[in-house]
C-alpha atoms as a PDB file:
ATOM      1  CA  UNK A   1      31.257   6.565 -15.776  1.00  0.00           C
ATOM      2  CA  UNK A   2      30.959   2.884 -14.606  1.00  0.00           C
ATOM      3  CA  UNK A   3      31.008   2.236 -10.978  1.00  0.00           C
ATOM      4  CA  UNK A   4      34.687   1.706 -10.168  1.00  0.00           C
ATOM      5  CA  UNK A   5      36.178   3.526 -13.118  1.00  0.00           C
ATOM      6  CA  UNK A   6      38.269   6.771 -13.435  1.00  0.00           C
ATOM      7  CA  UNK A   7      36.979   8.145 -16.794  1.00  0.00           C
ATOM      8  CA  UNK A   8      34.413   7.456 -19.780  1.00  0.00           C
ATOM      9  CA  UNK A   9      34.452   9.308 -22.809  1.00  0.00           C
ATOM     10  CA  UNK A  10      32.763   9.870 -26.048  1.00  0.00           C
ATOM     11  CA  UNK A  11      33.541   9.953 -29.223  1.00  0.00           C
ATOM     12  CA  UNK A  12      31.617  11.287 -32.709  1.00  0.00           C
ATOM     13  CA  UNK A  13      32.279  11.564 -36.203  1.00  0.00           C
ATOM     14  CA  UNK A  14      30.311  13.859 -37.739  1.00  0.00           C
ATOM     15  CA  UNK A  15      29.419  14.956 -41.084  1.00  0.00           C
ATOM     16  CA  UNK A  16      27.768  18.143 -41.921  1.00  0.00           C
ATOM     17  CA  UNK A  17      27.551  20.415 -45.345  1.00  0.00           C
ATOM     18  CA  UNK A  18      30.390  17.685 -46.425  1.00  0.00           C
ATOM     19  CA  UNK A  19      32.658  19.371 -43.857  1.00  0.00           C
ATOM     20  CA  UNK A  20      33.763  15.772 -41.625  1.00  0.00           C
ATOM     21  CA  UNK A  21      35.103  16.640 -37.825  1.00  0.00           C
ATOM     22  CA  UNK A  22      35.757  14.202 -34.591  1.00  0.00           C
ATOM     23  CA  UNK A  23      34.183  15.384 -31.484  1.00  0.00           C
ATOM     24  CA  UNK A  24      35.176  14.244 -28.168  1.00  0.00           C
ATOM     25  CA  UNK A  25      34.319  14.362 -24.364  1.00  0.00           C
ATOM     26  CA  UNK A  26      36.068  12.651 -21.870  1.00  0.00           C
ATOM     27  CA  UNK A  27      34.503  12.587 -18.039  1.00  0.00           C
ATOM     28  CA  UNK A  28      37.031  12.660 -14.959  1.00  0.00           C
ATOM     29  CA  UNK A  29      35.424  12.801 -11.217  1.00  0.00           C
ATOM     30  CA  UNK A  30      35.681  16.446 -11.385  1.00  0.00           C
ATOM     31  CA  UNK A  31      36.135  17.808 -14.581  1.00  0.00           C
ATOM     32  CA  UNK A  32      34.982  17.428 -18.247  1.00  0.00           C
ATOM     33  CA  UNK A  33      38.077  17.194 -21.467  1.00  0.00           C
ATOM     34  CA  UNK A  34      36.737  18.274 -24.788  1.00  0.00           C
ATOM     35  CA  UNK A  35      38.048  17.993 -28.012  1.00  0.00           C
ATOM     36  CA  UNK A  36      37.559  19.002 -31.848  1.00  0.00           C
ATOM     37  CA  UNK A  37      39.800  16.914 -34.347  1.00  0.00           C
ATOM     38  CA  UNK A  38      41.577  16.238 -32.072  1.00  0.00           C
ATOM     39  CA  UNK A  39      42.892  19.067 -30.604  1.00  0.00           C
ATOM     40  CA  UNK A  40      41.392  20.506 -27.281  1.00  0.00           C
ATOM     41  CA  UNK A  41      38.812  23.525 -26.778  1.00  0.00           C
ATOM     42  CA  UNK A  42      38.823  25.627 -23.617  1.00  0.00           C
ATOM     43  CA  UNK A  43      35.293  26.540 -23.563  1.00  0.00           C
ATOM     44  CA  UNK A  44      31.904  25.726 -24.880  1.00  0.00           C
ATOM     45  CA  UNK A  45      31.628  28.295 -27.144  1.00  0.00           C
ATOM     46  CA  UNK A  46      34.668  26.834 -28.775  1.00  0.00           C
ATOM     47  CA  UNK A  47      32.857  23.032 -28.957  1.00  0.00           C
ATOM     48  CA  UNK A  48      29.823  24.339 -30.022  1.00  0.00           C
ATOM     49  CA  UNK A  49      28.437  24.309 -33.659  1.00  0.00           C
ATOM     50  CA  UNK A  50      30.041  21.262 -34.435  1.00  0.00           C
ATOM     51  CA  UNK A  51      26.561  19.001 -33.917  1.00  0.00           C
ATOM     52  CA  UNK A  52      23.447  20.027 -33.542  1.00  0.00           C
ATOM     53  CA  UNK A  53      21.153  17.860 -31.492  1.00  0.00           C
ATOM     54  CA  UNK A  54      18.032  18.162 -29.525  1.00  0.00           C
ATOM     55  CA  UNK A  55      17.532  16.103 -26.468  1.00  0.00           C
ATOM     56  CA  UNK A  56      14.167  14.644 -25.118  1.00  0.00           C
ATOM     57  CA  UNK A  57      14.508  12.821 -21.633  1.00  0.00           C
ATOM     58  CA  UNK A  58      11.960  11.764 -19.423  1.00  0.00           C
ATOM     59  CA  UNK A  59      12.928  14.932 -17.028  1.00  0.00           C
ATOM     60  CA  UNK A  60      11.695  17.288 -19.820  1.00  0.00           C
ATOM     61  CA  UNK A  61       7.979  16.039 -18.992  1.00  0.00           C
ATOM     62  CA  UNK A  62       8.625  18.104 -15.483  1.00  0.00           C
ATOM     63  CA  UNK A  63       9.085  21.068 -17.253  1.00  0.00           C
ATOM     64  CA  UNK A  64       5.554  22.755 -17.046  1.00  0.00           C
ATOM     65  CA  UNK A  65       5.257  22.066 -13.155  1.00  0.00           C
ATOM     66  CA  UNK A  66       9.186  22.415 -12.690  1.00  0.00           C
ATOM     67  CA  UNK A  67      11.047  25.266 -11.538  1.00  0.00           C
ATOM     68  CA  UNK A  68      11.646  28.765 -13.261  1.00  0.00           C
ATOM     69  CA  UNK A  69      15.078  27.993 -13.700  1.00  0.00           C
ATOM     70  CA  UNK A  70      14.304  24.623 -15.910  1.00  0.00           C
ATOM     71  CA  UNK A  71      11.890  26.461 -18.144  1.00  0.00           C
ATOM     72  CA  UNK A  72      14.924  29.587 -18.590  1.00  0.00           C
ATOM     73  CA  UNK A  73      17.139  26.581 -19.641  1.00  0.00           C
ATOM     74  CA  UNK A  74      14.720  25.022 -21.974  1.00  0.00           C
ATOM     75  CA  UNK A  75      14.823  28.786 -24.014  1.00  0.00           C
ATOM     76  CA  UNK A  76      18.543  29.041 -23.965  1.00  0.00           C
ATOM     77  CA  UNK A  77      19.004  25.659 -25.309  1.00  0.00           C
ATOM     78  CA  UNK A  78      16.871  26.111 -27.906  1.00  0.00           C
ATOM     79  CA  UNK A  79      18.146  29.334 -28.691  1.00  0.00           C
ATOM     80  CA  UNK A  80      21.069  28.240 -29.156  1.00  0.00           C
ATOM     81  CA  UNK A  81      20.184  25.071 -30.937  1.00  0.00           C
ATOM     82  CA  UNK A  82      19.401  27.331 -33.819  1.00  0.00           C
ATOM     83  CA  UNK A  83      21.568  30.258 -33.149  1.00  0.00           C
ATOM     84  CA  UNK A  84      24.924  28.547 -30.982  1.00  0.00           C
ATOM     85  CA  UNK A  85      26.777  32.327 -31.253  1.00  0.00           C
ATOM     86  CA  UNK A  86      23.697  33.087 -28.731  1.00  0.00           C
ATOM     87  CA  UNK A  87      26.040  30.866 -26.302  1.00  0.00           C
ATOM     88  CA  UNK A  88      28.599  33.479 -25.995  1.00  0.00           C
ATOM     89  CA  UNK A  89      25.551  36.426 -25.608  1.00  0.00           C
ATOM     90  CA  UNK A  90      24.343  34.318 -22.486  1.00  0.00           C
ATOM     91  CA  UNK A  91      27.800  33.526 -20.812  1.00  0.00           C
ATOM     92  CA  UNK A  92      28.650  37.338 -21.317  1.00  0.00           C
ATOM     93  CA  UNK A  93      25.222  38.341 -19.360  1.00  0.00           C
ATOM     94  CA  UNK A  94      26.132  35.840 -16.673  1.00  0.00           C
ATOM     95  CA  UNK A  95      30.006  37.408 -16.239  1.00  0.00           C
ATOM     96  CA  UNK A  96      28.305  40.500 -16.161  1.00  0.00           C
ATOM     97  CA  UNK A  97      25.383  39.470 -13.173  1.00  0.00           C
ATOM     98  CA  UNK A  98      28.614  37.605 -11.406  1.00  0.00           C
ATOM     99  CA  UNK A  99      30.094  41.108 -11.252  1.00  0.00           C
ATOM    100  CA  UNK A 100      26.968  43.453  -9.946  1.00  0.00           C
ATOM    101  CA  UNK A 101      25.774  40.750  -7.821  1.00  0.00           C
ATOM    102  CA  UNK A 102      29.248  40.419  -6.274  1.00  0.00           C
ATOM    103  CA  UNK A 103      29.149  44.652  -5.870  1.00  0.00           C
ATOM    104  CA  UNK A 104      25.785  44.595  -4.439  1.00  0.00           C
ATOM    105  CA  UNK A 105      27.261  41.863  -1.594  1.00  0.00           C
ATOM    106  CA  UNK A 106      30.141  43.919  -0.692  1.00  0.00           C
ATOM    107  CA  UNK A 107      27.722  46.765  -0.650  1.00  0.00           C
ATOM    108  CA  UNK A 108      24.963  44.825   1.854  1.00  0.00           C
ATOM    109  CA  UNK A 109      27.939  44.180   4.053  1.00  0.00           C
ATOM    110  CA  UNK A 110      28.919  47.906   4.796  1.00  0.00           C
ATOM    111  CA  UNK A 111      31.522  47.850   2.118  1.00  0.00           C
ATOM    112  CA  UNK A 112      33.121  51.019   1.035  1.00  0.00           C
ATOM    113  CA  UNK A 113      33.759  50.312  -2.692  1.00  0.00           C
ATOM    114  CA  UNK A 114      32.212  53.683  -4.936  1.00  0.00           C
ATOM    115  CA  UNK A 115      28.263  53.002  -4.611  1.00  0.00           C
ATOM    116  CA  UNK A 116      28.422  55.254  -8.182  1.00  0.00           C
ATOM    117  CA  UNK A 117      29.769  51.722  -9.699  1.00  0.00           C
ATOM    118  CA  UNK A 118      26.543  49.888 -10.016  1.00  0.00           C
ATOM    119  CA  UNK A 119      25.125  52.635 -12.624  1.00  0.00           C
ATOM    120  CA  UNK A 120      28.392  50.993 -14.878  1.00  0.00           C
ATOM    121  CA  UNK A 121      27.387  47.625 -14.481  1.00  0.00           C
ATOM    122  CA  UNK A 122      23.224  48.306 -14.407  1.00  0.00           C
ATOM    123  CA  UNK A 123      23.905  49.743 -18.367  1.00  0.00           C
ATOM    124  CA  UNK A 124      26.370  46.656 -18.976  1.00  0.00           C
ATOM    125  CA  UNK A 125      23.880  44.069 -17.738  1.00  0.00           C
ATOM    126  CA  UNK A 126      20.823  46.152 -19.499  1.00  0.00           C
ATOM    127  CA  UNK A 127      22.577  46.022 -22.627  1.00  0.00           C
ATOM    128  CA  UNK A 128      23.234  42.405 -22.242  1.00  0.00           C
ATOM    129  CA  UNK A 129      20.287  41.264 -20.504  1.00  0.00           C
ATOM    130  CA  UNK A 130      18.185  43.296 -24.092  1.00  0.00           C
ATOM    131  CA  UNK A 131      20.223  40.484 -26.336  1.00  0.00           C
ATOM    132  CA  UNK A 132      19.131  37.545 -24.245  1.00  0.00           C
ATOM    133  CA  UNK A 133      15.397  38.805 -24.074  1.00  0.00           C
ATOM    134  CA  UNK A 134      15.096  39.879 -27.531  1.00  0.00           C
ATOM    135  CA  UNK A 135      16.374  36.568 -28.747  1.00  0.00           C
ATOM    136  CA  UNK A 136      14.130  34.446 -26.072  1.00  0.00           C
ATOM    137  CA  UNK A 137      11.046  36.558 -27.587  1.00  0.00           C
ATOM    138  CA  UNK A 138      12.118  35.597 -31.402  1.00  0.00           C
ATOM    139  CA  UNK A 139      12.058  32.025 -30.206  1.00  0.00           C
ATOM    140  CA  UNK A 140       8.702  32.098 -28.552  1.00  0.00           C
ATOM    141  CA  UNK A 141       7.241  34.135 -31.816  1.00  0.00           C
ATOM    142  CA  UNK A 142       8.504  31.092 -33.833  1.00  0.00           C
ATOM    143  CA  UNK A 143       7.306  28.135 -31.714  1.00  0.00           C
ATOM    144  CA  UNK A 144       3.960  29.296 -30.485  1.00  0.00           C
ATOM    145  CA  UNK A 145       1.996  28.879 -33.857  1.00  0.00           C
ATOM    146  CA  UNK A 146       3.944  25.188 -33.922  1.00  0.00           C
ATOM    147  CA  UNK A 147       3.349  24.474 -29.768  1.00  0.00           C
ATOM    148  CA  UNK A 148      -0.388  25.484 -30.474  1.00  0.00           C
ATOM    149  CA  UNK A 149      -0.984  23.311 -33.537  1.00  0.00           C
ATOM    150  CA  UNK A 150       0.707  20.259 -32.268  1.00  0.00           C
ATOM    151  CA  UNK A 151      -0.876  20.468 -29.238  1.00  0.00           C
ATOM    152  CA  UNK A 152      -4.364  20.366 -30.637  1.00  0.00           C
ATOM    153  CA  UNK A 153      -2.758  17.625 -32.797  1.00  0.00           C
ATOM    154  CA  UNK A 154      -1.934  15.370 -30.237  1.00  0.00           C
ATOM    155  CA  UNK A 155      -4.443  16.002 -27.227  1.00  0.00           C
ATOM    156  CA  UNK A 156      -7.667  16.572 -29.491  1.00  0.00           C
ATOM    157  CA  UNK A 157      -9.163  18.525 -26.107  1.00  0.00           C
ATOM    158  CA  UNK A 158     -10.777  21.062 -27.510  1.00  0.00           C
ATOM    159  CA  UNK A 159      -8.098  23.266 -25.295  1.00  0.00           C
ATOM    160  CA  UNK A 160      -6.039  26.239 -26.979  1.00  0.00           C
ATOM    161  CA  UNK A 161      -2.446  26.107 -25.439  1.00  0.00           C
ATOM    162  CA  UNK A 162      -0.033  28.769 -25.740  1.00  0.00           C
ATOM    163  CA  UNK A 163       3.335  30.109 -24.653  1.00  0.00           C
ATOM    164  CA  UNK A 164       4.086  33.514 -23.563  1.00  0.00           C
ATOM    165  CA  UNK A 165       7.458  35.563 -21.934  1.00  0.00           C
ATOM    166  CA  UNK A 166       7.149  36.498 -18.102  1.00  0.00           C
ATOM    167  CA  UNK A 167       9.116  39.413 -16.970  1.00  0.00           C
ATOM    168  CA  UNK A 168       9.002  42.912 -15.608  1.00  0.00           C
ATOM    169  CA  UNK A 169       5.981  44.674 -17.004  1.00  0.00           C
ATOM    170  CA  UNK A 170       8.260  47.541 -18.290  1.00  0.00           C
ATOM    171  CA  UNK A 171      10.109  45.009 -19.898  1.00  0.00           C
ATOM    172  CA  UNK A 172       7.571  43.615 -21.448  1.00  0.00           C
ATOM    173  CA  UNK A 173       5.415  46.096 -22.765  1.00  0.00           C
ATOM    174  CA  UNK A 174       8.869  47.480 -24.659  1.00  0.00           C
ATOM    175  CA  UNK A 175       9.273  46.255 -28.456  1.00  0.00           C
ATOM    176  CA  UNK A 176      12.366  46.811 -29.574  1.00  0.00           C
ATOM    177  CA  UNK A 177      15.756  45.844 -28.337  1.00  0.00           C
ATOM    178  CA  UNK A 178      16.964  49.534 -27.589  1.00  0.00           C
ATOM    179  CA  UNK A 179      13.580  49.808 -25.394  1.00  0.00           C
ATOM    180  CA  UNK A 180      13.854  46.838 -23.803  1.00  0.00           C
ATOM    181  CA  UNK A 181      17.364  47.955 -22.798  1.00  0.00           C
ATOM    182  CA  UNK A 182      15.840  50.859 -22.008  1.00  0.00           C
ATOM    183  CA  UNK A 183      13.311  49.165 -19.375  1.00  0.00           C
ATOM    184  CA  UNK A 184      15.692  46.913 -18.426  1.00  0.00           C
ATOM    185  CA  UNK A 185      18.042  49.785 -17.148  1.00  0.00           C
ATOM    186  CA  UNK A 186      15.060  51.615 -15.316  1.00  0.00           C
ATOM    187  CA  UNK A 187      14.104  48.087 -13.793  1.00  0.00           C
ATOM    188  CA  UNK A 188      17.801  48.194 -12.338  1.00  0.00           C
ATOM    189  CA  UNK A 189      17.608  51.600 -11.238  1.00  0.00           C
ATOM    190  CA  UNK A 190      14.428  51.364  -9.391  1.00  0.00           C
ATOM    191  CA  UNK A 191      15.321  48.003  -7.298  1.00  0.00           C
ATOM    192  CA  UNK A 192      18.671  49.227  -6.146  1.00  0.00           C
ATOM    193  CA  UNK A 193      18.044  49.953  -3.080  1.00  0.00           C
ATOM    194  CA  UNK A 194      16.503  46.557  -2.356  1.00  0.00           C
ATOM    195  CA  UNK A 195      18.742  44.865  -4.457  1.00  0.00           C
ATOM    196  CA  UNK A 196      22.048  46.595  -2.300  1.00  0.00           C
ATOM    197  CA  UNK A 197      19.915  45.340   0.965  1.00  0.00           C
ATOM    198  CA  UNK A 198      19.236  41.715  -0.252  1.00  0.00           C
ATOM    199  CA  UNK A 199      22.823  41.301  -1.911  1.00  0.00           C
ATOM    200  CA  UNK A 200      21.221  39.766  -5.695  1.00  0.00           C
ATOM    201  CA  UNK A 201      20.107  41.318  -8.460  1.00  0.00           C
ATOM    202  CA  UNK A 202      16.084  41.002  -8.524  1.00  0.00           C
ATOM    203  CA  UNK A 203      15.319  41.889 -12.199  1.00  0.00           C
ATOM    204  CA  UNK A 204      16.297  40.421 -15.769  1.00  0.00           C
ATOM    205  CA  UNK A 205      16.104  37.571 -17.976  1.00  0.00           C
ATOM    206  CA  UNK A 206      18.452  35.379 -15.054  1.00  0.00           C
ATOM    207  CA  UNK A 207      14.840  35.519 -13.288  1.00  0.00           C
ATOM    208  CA  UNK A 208      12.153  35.584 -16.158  1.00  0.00           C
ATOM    209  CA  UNK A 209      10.059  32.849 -16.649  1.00  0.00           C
ATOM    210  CA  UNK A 210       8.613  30.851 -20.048  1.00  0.00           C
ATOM    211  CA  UNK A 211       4.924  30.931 -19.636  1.00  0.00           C
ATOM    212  CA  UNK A 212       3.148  27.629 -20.459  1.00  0.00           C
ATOM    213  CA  UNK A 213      -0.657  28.036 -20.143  1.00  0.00           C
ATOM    214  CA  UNK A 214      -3.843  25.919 -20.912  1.00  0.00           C
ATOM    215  CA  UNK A 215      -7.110  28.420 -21.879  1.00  0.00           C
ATOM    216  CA  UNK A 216      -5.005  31.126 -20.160  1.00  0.00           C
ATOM    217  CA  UNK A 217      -4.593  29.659 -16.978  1.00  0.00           C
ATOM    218  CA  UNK A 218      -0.829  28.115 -15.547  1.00  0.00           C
ATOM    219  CA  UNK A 219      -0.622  24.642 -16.532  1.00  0.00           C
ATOM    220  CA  UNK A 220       1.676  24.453 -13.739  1.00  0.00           C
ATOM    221  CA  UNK A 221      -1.321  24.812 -11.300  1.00  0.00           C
ATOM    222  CA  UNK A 222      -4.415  23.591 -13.421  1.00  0.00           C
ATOM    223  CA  UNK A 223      -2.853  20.716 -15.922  1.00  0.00           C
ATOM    224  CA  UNK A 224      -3.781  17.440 -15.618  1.00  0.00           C
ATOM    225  CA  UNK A 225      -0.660  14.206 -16.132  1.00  0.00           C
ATOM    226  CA  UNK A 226      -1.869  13.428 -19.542  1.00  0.00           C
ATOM    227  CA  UNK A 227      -2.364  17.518 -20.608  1.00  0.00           C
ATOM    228  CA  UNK A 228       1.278  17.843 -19.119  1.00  0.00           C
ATOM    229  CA  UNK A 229       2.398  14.844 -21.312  1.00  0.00           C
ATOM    230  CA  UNK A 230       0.564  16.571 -24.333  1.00  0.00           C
ATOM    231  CA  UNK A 231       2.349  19.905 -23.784  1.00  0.00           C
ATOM    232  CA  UNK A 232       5.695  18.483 -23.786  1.00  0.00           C
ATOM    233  CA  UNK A 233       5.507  16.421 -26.582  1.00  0.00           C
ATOM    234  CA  UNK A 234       4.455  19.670 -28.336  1.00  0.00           C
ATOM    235  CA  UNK A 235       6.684  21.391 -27.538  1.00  0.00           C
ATOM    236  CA  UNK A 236       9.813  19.136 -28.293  1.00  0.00           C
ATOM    237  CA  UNK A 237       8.437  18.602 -31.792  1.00  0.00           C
ATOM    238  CA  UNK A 238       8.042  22.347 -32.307  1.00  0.00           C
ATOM    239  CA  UNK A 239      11.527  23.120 -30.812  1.00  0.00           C
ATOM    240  CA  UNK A 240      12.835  20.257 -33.369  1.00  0.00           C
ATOM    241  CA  UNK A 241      10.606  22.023 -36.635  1.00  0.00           C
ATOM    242  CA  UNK A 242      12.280  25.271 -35.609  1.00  0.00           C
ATOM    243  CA  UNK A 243      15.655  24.168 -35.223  1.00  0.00           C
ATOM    244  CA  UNK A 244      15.494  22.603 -38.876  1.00  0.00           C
ATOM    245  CA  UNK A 245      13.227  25.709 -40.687  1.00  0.00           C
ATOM    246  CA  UNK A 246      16.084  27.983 -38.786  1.00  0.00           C
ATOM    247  CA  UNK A 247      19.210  25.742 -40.010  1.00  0.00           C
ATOM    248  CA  UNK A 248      18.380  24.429 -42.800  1.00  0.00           C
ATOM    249  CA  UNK A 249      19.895  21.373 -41.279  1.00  0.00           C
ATOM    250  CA  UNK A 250      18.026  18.136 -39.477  1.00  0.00           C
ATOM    251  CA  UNK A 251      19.279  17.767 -35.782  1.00  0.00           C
ATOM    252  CA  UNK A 252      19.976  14.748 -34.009  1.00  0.00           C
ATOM    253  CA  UNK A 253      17.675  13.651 -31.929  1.00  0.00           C
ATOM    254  CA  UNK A 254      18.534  12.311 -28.432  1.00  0.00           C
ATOM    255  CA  UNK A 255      15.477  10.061 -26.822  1.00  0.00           C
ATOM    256  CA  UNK A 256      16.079   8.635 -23.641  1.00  0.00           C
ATOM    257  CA  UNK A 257      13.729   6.084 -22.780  1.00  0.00           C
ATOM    258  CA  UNK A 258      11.108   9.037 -23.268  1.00  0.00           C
ATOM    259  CA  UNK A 259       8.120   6.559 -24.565  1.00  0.00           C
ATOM    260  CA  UNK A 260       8.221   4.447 -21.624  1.00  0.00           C
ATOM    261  CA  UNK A 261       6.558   8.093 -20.114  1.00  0.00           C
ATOM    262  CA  UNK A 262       3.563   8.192 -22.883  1.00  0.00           C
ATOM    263  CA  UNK A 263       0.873   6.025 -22.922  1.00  0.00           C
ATOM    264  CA  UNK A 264       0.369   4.808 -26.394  1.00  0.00           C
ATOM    265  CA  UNK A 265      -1.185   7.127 -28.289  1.00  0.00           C
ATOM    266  CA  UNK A 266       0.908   9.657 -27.179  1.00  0.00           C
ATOM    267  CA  UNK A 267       3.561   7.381 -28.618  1.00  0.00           C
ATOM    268  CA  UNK A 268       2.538   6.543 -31.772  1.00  0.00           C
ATOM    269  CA  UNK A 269       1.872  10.554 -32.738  1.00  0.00           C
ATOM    270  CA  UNK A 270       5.942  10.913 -31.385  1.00  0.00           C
ATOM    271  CA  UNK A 271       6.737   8.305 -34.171  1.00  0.00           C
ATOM    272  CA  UNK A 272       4.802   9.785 -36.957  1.00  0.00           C
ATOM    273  CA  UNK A 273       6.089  12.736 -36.358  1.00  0.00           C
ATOM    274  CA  UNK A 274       9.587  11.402 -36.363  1.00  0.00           C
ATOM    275  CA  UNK A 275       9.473   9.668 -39.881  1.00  0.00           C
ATOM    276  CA  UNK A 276       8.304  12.970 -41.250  1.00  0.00           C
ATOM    277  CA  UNK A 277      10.654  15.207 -39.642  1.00  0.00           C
ATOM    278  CA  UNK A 278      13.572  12.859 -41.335  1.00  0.00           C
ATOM    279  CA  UNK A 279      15.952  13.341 -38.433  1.00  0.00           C
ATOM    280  CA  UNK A 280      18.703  10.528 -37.270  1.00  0.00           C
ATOM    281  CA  UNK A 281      17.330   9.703 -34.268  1.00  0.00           C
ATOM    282  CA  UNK A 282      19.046   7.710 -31.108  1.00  0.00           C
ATOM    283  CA  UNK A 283      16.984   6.188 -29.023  1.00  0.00           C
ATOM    284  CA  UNK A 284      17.041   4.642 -25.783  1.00  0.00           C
ATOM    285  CA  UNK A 285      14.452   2.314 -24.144  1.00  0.00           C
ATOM    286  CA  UNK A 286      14.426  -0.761 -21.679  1.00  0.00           C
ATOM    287  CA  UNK A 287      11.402  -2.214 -23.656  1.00  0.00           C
ATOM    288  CA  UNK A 288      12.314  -2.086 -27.010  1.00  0.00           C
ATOM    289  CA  UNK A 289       7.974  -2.675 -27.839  1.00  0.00           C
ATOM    290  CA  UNK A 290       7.783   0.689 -27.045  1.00  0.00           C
ATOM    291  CA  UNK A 291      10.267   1.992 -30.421  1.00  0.00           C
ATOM    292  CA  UNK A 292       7.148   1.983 -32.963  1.00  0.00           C
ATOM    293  CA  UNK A 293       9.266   1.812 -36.067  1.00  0.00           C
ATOM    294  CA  UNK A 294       7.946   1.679 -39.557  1.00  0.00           C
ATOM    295  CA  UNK A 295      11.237   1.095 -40.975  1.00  0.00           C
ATOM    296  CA  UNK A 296      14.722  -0.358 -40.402  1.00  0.00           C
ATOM    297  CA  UNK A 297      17.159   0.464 -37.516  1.00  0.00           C
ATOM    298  CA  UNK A 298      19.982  -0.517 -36.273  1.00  0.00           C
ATOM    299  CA  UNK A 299      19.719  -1.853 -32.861  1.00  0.00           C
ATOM    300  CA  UNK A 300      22.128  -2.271 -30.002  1.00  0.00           C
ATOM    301  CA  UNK A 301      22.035  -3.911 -26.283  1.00  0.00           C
ATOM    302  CA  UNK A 302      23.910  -2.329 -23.895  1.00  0.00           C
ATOM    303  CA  UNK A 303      24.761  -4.391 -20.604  1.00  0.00           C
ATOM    304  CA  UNK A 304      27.524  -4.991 -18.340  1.00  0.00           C
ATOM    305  CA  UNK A 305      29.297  -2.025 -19.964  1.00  0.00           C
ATOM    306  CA  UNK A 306      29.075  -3.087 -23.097  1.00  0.00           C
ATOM    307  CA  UNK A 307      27.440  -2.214 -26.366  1.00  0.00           C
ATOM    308  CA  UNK A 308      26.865  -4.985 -28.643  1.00  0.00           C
ATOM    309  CA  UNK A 309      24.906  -4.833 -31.858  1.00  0.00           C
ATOM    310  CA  UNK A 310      21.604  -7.125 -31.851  1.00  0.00           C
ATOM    311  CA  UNK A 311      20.998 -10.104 -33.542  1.00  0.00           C
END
């Protein structure tokens, strides 16, 4: 929103598999309005599927050194980028968490609810928690080859990089989903007690991590700027090869001022790669010599609250 105003919104008209729909957000101080042709939706789930875009900000280049919670976002977005019933899967895991973790704080506080109820909710949130792992681990098995190869690609280091899943090791030595449901449920079990005393559930996917490593070592702890800037360039463009093997569909892709961030080499591989991919692409920049386009675009300024088309 501009300083001084009440509300902004957005509007899109998409087209996809000939099928054409209006999308819509409007922003008040404390609240978001969506819409779909026009008529509202009450959740996310409902708004979802409509457009399918991948977004590539400056922030993004924090990932490998950021928090866990960044790097668990990162997997559900691209989860769902491919897959958006996956949305629902997560927000029913959540509800569930919400629930036992509210339990386990009555429970840490002397309450006298039935202790007995936490074995109902530690088979709900295993059961739950096995969809949201399983379909994190699917993800990883697709992108790693893609992360690996792109990273040689662009760094030409002579350093393997790879991605793995961090979690319990119960959970993770289990293959399939009724094992890892399995572990999962054990995992619960065995940290109740601490988990009653703390008030928070200590196990599941709500604290696993995505493991981003350089020669198997944390690039969080040993990568340099540049080997940072190499591993999140590969793994955008390996998140955006997924998304379009998985979908059959090109996403949009969202750039915000991210080449301002790479130095140019770094830059001109990002630009390749985008006039192979064949994506519509937005980009943002406040020096347009960074945009290393080999063909035409349209081009807008956008000051004063305005958005005017360039001469």
């Amino acid at each position: 929103m501009r300083f001084g105003a009440l509300t902004a919104g957005l509007t899109a008209e998409v087209e996809r598999d000939g099928l054409h729909r209006t999308l819509a957000v409007t922003l008040e101080p404390r609240r978001r309005h969506a819409e779909v042709d026009g008529k509202a939706v009450a959740s996310a789930v409902e708004y979802a599927g409509g457009l399918t875009a991948v977004v590539f900000a400056p922030e993004d280049l924090r990932l490998p050194k950021g928090s866990p919670q960044e790097r668990r976002r990162f997997l559900d977005r691209a989860v769902f980028e491919a897959r958006p019933a996956y949305l629902r899967e997560v927000l029913d895991y959540q509800r569930l968490l919400k629930h036992r973790n509210a339990l386990l704080r009555e429970l840490s506080l002397g309450g006298t609810r039935e202790p007995a109820l936490l074995q109902t909710y530690d088979e709900r949130l295993a059961a739950a928690g096995a969809v949201v792992v399983m379909q994190r681990r699917q993800l990883l098995a697709a992108l790693r080859p893609r992360f690996a190869a792109a990273f040689e690609a662009i760094g030409r280091m002579g350093v393997a990089a790879d991605l793995g899943y961090a979690c319990d090791a119960e959970v993770a030595a289990a293959a399939g989903r009724g094992e890892v449901e399995s572990a999962l449920r054990g995992a619960l079990e065995r940290r109740r007690p601490r988990d009653v005393a703390r008030g928070f559930t200590s196990v599941g996917p709500h604290v696993d991590d995505l493991a981003i490593d350089l020669e198997g070592r944390p690039a969080r702890a040993h990568a340099s700027q540049g080997q940072i800037r190499t591993l999140m360039l590969a793994l955008k463009t390996s998140e955006i090869t997924h998304v379009l093997d998985a979908t059959g569909d090109p996403p949009v892709l969202l750039l915000d001022d991210v080449s301002s961030e790479l130095d140019p080499e770094r830059n001109r591989y990002l630009f390749e790669f985008l006039g192979e991919v064949g994506c519509q692409t937005v980009i943002t920049t406040t020096d347009p010599a960074h945009v290393r386009l080999k063909e035409e675009a349209r081009r807008f300024f956008v000051g004063g609250g305005r958005v005017e088309a360039a001469a």
